[in-house]
Structures are given as structure tokens and as C-alpha cells.
N, C-alpha and C. Protein backbone atom coordinates (compact mmCIF):
# COMPACT_ATOMS: atom_id res chain seq x y z
N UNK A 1 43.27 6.98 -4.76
CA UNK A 1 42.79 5.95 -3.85
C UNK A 1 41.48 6.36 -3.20
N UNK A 2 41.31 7.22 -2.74
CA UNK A 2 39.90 7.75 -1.75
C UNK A 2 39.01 8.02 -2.98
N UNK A 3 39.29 8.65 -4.48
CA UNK A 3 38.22 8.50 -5.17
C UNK A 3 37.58 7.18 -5.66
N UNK A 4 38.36 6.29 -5.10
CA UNK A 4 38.24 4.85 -5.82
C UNK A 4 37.32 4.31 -5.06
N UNK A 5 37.72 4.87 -3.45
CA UNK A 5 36.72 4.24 -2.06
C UNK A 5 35.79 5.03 -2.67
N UNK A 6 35.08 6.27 -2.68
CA UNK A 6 34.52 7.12 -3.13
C UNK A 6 33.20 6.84 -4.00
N UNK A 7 33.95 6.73 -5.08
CA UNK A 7 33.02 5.41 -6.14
C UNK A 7 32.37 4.27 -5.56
N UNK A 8 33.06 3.36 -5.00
CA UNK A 8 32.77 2.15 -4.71
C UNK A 8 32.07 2.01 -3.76
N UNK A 9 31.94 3.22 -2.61
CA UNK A 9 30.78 3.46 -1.87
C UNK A 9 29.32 4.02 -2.63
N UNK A 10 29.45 4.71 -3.46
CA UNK A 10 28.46 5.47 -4.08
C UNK A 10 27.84 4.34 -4.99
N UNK A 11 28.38 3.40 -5.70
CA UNK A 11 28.19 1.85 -6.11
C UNK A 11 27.33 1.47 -5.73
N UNK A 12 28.11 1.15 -4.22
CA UNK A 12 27.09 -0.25 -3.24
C UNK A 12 25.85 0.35 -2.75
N UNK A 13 26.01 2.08 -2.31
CA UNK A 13 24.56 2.18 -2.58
C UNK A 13 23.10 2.60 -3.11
N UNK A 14 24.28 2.52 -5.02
CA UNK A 14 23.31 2.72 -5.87
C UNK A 14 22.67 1.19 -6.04
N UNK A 15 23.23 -0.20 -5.81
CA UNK A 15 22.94 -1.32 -5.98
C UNK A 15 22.40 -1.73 -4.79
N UNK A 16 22.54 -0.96 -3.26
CA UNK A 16 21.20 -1.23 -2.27
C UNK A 16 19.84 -0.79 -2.60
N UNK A 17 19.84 0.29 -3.50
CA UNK A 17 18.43 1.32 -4.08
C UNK A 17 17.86 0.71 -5.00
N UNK A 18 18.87 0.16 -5.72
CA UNK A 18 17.98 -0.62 -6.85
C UNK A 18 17.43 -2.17 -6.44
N UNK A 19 18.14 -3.07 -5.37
CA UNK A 19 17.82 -3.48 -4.39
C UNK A 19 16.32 -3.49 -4.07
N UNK A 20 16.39 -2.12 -3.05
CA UNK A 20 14.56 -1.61 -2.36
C UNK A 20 13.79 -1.61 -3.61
N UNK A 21 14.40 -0.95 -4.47
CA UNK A 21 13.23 -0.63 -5.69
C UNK A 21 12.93 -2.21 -6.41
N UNK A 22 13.64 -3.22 -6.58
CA UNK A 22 13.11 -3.87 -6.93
C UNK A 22 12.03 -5.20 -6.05
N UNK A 23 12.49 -5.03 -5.01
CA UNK A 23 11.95 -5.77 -3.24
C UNK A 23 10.34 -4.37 -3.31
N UNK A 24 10.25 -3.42 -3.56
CA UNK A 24 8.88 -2.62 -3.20
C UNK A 24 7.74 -3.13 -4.08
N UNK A 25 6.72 -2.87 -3.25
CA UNK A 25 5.51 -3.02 -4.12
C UNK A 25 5.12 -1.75 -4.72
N UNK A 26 5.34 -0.60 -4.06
CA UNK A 26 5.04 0.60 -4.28
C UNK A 26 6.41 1.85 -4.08
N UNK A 27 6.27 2.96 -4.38
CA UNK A 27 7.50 3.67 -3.95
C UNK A 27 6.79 5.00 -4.06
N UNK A 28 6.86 5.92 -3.03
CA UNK A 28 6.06 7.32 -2.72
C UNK A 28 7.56 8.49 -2.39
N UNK A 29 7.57 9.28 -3.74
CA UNK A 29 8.31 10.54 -3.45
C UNK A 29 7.98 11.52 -2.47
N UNK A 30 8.46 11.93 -1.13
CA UNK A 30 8.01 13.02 -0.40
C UNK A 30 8.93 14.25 -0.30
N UNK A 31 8.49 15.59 -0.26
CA UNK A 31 9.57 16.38 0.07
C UNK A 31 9.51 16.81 1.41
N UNK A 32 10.74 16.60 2.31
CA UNK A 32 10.68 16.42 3.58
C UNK A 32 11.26 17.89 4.36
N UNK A 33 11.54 19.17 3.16
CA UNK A 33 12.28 20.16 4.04
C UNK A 33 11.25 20.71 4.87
N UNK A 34 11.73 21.35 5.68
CA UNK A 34 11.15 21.84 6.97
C UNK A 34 10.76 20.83 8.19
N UNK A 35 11.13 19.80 7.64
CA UNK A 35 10.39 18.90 8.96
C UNK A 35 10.83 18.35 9.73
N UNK A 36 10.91 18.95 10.86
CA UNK A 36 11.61 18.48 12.12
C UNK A 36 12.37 16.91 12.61
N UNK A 37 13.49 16.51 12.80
CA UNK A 37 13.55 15.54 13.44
C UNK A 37 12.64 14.78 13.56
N UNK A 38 12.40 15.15 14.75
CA UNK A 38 11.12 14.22 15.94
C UNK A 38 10.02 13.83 14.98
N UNK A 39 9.81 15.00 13.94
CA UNK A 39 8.45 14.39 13.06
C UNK A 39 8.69 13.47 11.85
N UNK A 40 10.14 13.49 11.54
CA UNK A 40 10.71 12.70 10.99
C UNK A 40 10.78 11.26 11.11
N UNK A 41 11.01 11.12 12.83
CA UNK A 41 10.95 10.04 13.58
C UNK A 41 9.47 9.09 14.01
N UNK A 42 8.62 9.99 13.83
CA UNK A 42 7.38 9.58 13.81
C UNK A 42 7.15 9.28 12.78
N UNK A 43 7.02 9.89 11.64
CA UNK A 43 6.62 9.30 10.48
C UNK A 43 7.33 7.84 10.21
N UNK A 44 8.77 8.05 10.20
CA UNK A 44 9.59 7.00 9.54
C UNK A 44 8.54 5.30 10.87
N UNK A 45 7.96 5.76 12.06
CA UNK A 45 7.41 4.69 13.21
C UNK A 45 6.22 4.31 12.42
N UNK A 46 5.41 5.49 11.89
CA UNK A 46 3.95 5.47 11.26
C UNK A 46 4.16 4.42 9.80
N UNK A 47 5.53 4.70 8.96
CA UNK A 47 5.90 3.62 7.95
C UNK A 47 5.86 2.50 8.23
N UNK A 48 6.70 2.24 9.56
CA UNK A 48 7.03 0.64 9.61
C UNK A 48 6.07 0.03 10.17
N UNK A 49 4.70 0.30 10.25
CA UNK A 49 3.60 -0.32 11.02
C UNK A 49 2.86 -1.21 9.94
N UNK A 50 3.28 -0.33 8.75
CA UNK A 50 2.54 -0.37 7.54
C UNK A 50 3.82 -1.44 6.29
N UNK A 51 4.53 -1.87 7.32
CA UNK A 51 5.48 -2.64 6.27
C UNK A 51 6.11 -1.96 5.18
N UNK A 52 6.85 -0.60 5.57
CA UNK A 52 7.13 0.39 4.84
C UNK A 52 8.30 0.95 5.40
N UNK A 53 9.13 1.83 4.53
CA UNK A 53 10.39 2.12 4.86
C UNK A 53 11.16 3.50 4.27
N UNK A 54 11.17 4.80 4.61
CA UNK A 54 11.62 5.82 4.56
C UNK A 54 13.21 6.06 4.44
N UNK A 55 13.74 6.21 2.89
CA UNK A 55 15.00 6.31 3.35
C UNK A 55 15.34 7.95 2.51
N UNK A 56 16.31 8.55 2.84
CA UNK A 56 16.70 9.65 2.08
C UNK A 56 18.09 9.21 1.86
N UNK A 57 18.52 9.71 0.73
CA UNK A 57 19.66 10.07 0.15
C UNK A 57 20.00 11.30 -0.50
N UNK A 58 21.00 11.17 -1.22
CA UNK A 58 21.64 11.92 -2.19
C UNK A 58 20.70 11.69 -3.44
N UNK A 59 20.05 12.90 -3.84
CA UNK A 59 19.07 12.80 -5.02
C UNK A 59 20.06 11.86 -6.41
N UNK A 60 21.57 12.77 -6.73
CA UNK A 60 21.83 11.89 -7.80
C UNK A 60 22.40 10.17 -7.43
N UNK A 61 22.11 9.78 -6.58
CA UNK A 61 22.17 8.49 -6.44
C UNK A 61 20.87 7.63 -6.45
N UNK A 62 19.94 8.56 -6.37
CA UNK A 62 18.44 8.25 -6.37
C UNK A 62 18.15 7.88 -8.02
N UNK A 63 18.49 8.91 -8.84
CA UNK A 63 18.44 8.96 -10.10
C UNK A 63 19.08 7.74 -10.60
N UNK A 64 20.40 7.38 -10.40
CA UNK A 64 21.17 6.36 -10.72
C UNK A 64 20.70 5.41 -10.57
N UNK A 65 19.92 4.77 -9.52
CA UNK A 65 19.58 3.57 -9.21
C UNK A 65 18.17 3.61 -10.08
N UNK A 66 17.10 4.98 -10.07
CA UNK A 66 15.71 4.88 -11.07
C UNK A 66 16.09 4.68 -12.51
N UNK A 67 17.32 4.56 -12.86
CA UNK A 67 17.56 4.17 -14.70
C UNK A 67 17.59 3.21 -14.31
N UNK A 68 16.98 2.80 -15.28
CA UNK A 68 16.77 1.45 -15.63
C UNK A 68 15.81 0.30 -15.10
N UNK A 69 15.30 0.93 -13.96
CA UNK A 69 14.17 0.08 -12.97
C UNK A 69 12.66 0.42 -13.33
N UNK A 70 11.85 -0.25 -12.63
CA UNK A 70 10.42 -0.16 -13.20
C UNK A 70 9.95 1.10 -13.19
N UNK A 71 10.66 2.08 -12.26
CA UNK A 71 10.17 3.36 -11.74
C UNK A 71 10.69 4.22 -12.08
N UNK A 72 11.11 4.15 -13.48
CA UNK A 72 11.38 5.65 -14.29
C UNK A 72 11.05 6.45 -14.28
N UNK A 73 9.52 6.44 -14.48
CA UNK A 73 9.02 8.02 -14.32
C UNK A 73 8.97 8.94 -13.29
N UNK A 74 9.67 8.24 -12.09
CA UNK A 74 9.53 9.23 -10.83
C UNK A 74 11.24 10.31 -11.07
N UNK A 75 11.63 10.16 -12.12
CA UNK A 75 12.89 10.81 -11.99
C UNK A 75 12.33 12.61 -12.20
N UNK A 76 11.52 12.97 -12.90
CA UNK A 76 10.99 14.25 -12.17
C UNK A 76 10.59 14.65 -11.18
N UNK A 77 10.71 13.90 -10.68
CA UNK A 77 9.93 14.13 -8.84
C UNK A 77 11.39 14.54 -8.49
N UNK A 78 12.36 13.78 -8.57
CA UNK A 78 13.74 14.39 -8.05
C UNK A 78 14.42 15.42 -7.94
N UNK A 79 13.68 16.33 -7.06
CA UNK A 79 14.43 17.77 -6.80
C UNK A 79 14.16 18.56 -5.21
N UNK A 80 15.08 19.03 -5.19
CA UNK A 80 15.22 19.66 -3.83
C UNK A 80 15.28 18.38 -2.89
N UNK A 81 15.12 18.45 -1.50
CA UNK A 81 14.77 17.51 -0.63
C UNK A 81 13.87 16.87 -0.36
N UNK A 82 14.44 15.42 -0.73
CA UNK A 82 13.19 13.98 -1.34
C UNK A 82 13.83 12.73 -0.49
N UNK A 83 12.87 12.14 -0.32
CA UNK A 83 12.76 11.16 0.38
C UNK A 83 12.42 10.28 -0.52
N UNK A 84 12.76 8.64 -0.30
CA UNK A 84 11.62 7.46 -0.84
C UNK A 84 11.11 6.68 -0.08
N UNK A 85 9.89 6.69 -0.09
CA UNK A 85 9.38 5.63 1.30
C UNK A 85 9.20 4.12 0.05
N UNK A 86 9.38 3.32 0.34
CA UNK A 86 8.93 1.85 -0.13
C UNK A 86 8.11 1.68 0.81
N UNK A 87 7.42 0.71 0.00
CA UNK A 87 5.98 0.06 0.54
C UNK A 87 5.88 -1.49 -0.05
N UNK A 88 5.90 -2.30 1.00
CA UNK A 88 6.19 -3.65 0.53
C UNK A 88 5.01 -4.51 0.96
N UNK A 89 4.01 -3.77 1.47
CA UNK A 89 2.90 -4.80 1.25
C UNK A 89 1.69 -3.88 0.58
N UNK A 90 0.50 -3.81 1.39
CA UNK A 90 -0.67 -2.94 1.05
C UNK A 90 -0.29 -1.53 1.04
N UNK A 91 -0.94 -1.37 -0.48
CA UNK A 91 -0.50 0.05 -0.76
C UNK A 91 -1.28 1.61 -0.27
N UNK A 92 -2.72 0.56 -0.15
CA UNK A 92 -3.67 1.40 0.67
C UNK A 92 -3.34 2.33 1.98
N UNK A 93 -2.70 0.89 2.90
CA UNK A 93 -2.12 1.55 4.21
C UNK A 93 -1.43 2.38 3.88
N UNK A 94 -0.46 1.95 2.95
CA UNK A 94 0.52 3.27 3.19
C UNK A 94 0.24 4.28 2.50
N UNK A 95 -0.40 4.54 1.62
CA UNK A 95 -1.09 5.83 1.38
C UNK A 95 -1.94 6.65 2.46
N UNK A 96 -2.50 5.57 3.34
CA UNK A 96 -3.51 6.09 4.14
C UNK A 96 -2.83 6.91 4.98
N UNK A 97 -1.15 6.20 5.62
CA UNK A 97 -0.57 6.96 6.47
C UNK A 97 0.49 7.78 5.53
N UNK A 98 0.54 8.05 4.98
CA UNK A 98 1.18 9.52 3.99
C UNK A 98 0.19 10.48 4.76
N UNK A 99 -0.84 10.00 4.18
CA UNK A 99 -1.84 11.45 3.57
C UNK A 99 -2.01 12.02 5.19
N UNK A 100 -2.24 11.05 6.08
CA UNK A 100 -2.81 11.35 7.57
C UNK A 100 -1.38 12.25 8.15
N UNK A 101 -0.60 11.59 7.35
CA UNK A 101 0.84 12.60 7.96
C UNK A 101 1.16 14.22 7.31
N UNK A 102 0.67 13.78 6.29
CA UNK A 102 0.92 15.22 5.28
C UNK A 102 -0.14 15.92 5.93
N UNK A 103 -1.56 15.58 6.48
CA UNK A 103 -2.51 16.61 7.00
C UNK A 103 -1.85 17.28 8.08
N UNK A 104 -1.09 16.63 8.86
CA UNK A 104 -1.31 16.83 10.22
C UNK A 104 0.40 17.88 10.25
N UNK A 105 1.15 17.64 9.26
CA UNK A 105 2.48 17.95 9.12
C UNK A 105 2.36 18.79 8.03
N UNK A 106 2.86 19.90 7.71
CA UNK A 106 2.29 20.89 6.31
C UNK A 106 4.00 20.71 5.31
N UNK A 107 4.56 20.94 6.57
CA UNK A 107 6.08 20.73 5.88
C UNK A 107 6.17 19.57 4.99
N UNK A 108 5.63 18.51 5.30
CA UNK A 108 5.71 17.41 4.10
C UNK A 108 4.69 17.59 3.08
N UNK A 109 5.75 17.39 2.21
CA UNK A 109 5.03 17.52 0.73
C UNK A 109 4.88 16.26 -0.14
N UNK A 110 3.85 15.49 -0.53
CA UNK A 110 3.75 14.48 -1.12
C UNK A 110 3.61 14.53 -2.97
N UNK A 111 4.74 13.76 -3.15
CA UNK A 111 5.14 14.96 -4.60
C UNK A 111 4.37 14.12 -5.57
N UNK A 112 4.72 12.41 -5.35
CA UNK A 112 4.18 11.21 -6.64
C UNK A 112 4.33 10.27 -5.83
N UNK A 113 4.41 9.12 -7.08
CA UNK A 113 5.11 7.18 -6.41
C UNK A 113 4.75 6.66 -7.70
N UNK A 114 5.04 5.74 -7.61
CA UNK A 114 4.86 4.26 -8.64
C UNK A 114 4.38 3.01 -8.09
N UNK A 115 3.31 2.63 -8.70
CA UNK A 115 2.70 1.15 -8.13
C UNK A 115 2.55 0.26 -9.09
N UNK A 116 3.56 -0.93 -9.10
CA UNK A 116 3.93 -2.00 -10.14
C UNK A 116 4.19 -1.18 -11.55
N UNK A 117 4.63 -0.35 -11.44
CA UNK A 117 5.13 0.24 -12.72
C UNK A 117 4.39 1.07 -13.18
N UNK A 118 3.17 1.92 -12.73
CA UNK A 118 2.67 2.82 -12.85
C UNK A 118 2.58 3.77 -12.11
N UNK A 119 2.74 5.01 -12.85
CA UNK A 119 3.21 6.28 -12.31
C UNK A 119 1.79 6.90 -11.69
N UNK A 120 2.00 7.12 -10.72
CA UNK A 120 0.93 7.64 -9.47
C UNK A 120 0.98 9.26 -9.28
N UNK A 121 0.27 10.04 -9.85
CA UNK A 121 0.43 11.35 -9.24
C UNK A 121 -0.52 11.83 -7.61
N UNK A 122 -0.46 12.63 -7.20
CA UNK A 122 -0.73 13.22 -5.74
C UNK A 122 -2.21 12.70 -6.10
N UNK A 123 -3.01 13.26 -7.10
CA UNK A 123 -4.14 12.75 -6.27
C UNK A 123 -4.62 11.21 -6.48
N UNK A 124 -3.77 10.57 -7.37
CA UNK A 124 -3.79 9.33 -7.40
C UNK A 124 -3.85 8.21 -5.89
N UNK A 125 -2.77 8.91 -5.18
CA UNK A 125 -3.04 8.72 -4.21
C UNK A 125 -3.55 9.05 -2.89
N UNK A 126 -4.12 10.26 -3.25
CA UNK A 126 -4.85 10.48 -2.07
C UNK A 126 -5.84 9.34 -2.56
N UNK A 127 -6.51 9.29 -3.75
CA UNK A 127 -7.85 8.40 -3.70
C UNK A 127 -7.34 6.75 -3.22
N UNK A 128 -6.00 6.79 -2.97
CA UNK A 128 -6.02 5.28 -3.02
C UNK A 128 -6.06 5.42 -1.54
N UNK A 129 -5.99 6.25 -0.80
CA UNK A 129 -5.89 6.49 0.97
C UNK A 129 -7.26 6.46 1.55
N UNK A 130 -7.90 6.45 0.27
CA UNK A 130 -9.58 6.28 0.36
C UNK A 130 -10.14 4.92 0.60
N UNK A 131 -9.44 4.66 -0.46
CA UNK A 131 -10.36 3.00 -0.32
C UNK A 131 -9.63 2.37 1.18
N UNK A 132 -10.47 1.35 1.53
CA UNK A 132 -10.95 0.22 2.38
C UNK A 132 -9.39 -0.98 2.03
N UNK A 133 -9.12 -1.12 3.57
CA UNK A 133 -7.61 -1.59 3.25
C UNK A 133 -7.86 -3.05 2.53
N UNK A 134 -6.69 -3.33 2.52
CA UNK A 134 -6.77 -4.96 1.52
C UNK A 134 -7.66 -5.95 2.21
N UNK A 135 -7.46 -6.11 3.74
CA UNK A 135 -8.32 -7.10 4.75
C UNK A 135 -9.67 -6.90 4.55
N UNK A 136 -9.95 -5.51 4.30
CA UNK A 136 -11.45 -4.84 4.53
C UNK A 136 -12.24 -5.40 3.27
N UNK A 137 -11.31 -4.92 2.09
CA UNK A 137 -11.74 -5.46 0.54
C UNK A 137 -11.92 -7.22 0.68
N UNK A 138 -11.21 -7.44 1.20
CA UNK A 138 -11.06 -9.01 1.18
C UNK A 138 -12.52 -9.57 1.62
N UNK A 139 -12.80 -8.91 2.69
CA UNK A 139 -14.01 -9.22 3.80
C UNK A 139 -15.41 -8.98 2.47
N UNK A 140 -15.06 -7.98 1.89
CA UNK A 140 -16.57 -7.70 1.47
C UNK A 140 -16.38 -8.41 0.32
N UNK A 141 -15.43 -9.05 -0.55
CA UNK A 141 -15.34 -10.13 -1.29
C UNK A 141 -15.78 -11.31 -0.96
N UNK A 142 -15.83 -12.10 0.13
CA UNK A 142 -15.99 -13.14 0.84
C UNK A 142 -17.74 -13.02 0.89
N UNK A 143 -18.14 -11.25 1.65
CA UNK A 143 -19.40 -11.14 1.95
C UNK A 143 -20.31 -11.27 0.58
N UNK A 144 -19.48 -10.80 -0.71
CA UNK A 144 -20.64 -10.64 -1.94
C UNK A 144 -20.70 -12.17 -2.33
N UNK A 145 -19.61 -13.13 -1.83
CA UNK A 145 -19.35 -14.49 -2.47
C UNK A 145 -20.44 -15.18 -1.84
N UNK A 146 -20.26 -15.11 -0.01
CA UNK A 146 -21.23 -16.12 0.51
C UNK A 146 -22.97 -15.40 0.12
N UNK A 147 -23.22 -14.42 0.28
CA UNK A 147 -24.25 -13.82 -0.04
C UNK A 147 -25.56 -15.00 -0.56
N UNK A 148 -24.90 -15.18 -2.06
CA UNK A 148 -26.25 -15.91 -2.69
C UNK A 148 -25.96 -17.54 -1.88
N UNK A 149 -24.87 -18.06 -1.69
CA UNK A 149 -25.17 -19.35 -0.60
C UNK A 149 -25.51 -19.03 0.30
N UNK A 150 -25.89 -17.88 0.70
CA UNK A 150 -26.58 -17.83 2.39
C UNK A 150 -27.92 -17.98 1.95
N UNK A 151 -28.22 -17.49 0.89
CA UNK A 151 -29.58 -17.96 0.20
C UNK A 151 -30.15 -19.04 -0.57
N UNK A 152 -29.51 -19.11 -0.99
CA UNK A 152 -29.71 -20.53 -1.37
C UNK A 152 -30.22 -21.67 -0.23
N UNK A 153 -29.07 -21.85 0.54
CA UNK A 153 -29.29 -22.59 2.35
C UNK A 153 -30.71 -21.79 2.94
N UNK A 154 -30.66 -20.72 2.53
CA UNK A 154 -32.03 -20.52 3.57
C UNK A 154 -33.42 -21.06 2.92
N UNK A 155 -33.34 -21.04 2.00
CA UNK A 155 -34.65 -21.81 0.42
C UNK A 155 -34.75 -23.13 0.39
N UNK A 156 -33.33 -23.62 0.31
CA UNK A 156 -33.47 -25.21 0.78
C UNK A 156 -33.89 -25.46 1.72
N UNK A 157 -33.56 -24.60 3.39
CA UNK A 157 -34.10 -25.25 5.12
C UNK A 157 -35.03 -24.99 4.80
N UNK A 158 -36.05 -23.78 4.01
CA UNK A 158 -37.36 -23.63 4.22
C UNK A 158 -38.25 -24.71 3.48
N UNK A 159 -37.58 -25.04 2.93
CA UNK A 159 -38.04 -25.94 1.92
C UNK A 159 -38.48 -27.49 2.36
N UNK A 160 -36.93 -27.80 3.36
CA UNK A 160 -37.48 -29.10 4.04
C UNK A 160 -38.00 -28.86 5.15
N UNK A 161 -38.03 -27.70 5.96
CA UNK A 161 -38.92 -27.57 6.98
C UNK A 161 -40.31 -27.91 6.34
N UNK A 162 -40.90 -27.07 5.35
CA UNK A 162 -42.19 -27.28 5.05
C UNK A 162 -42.40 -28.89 4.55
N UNK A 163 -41.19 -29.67 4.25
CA UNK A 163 -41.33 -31.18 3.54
C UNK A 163 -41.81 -31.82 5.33
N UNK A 164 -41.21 -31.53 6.20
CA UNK A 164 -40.92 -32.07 7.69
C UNK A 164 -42.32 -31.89 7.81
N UNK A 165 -43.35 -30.50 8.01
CA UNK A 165 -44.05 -30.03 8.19
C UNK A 165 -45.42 -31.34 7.44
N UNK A 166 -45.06 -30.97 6.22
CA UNK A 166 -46.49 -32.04 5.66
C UNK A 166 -46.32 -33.77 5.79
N UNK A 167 -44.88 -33.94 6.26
CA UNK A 167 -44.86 -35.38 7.07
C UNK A 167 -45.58 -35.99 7.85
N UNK A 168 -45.17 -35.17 8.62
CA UNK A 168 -45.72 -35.03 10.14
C UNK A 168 -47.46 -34.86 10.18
N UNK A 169 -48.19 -34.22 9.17
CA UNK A 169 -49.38 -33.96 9.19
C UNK A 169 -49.93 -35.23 8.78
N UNK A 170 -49.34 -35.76 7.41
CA UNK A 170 -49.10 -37.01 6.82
C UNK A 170 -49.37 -38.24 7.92
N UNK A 171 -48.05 -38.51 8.58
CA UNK A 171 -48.03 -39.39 9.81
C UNK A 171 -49.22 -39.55 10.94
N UNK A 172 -49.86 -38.33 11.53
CA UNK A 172 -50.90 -37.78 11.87
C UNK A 172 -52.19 -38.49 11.65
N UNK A 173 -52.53 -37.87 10.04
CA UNK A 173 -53.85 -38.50 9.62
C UNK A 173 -53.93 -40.16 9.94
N UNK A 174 -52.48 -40.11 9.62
CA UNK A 174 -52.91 -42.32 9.54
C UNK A 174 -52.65 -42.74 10.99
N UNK A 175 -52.41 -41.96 11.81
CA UNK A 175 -52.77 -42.75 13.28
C UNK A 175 -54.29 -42.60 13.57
């Protein structure tokens, strides 16, 4: 009987993991030994700012739920004490706050991740902690778009200013 509860707990939350893993946009392996509580608690605050979510388990339940999901290849990352943070929106941010945590924290170790089904190694993502968040990219998309209509509009006003201009000179002579 208790191996049956046993199972059937270990089940529900291999089918909550596969769950997150399939709800993430991203998924970042960390190894979390040595690291205090409290910094634990901060980080897991620094995740959820970023629409992100830190959970640890039991590594072979980790494994169980990565067969068969988009994120196979992180099953080498699975050893010793590991964490999975999901990341369910911009992947930037949450790289940005890994890396700012791993500087500042030595005990965390940032091992891999997967983003839409591609396998991310460490410095994969440090460079992605680099770029300019999604809003920022967005902005300078908008800026390279309006760019040549800001020019354009300024060629045309100059254009009928100078039409206004020889009107008016026009109008002028014949009074």
C-alpha cells in the first residue's frame, strides 16, 4: 500500500515537471550546493521578477519527466545538486539575472538550459545576458523602421515649404 502511495506521488510529480517543461519558454540547469538559504531566497525573488520559477527536486524525477520532452539534452546536466529555473517569458532577463547572481554568489554554478528546443551551453548564455532585453530590441526595431519615414516627412515639409515659399513670392510680384 505505501509503495503504491509512493509511486503515485512520484507520478503526479513527474507529470507537474513535464507540465513546467512544457508551459517554459526556456529552462536553465543550476548547481545550487553551498548556497545558503537566504541566497536561495533571493534568487528564487530575483526569478519571479523576471516571470521565472526555481524549483528543485529529486534529480531522478527530473530525468523522468526530460524523456521524452523538448529538453532532452539537458539530461547530462543532471548530477549532484540541480535546480531548474523555467523561464516563461524573455529569455534575456532571465539570463541577465542568472549571470548577475552567479557573479555575486560563487556557490552557484550555472551548468546549461534549453531555449525552444535548443541546447544552450554556459557561454551560450552568458552572451544571451548580453543582449538588450526584448522591450529594448523592440524599441530599436521601431527606431530602424520609422528612421527612413522620418525622412522621407522631412523632404516632403521641405519641399512644400519651399512650394509655400515661391507662392508667396509669386502672389507678391502680382500685387
Amino acid at each position: 500500500m505505501i509503495d503504491n502511495i509512493g509511486s503515485f506521488v512520484r507520478g503526479s510529480l513527474v507529470e507537474g515537471l513535464k507540465e513546467e517543461i512544457g508551459k517554459s519558454e526556456s529552462i536553465f540547469v543550476v548547481q545550487y550546493s553551498g548556497l545558503a538559504s537566504n541566497q536561495m531566497s533571493n534568487l528564487r525573488k530575483a526569478l519571479r521578477l523576471n516571470q521565472s520559477r526555481l524549483l528543485v527536486t529529486k534529480n531522478t524525477l527530473i530525468r523522468r519527466a526530460l524523456a521524452g520532452a523538448q529538453a532532452q539534452g539537458l539530461e547530462p546536466l543532471i548530477d549532484g545538486q540541480v535546480a531548474l529555473i523555467f523561464g516563461y517569458s524573455d529569455i534575456a532577463a532571465v539570463s541577465k539575472s542568472l549571470t548577475a547572481f552567479v557573479k555575486e554568489n560563487q556557490s552557484l554554478v550555472l551548468k546549461g538550459g534549453v531555449f525552444r528546443s535548443r541546447i544552450l551551453s554556459k557561454e551560450d548564455i552568458n552572451t544571451i545576458a548580453r543582449l538588450p532585453s526584448r522591450e529594448a530590441l523592440l524599441g530599436q526595431l521601431v527606431a530602424a523602421l520609422m528612421s527612413p519615414l522620418s525622412g522621407l516627412v522631412y523632404t516632403l515639409n521641405g519641399t512644400l515649404n519651399k512650394l509655400v515659399v515661391v507662392l508667396n513670392q509669386i502672389k507678391e510680384k502680382k500685387q
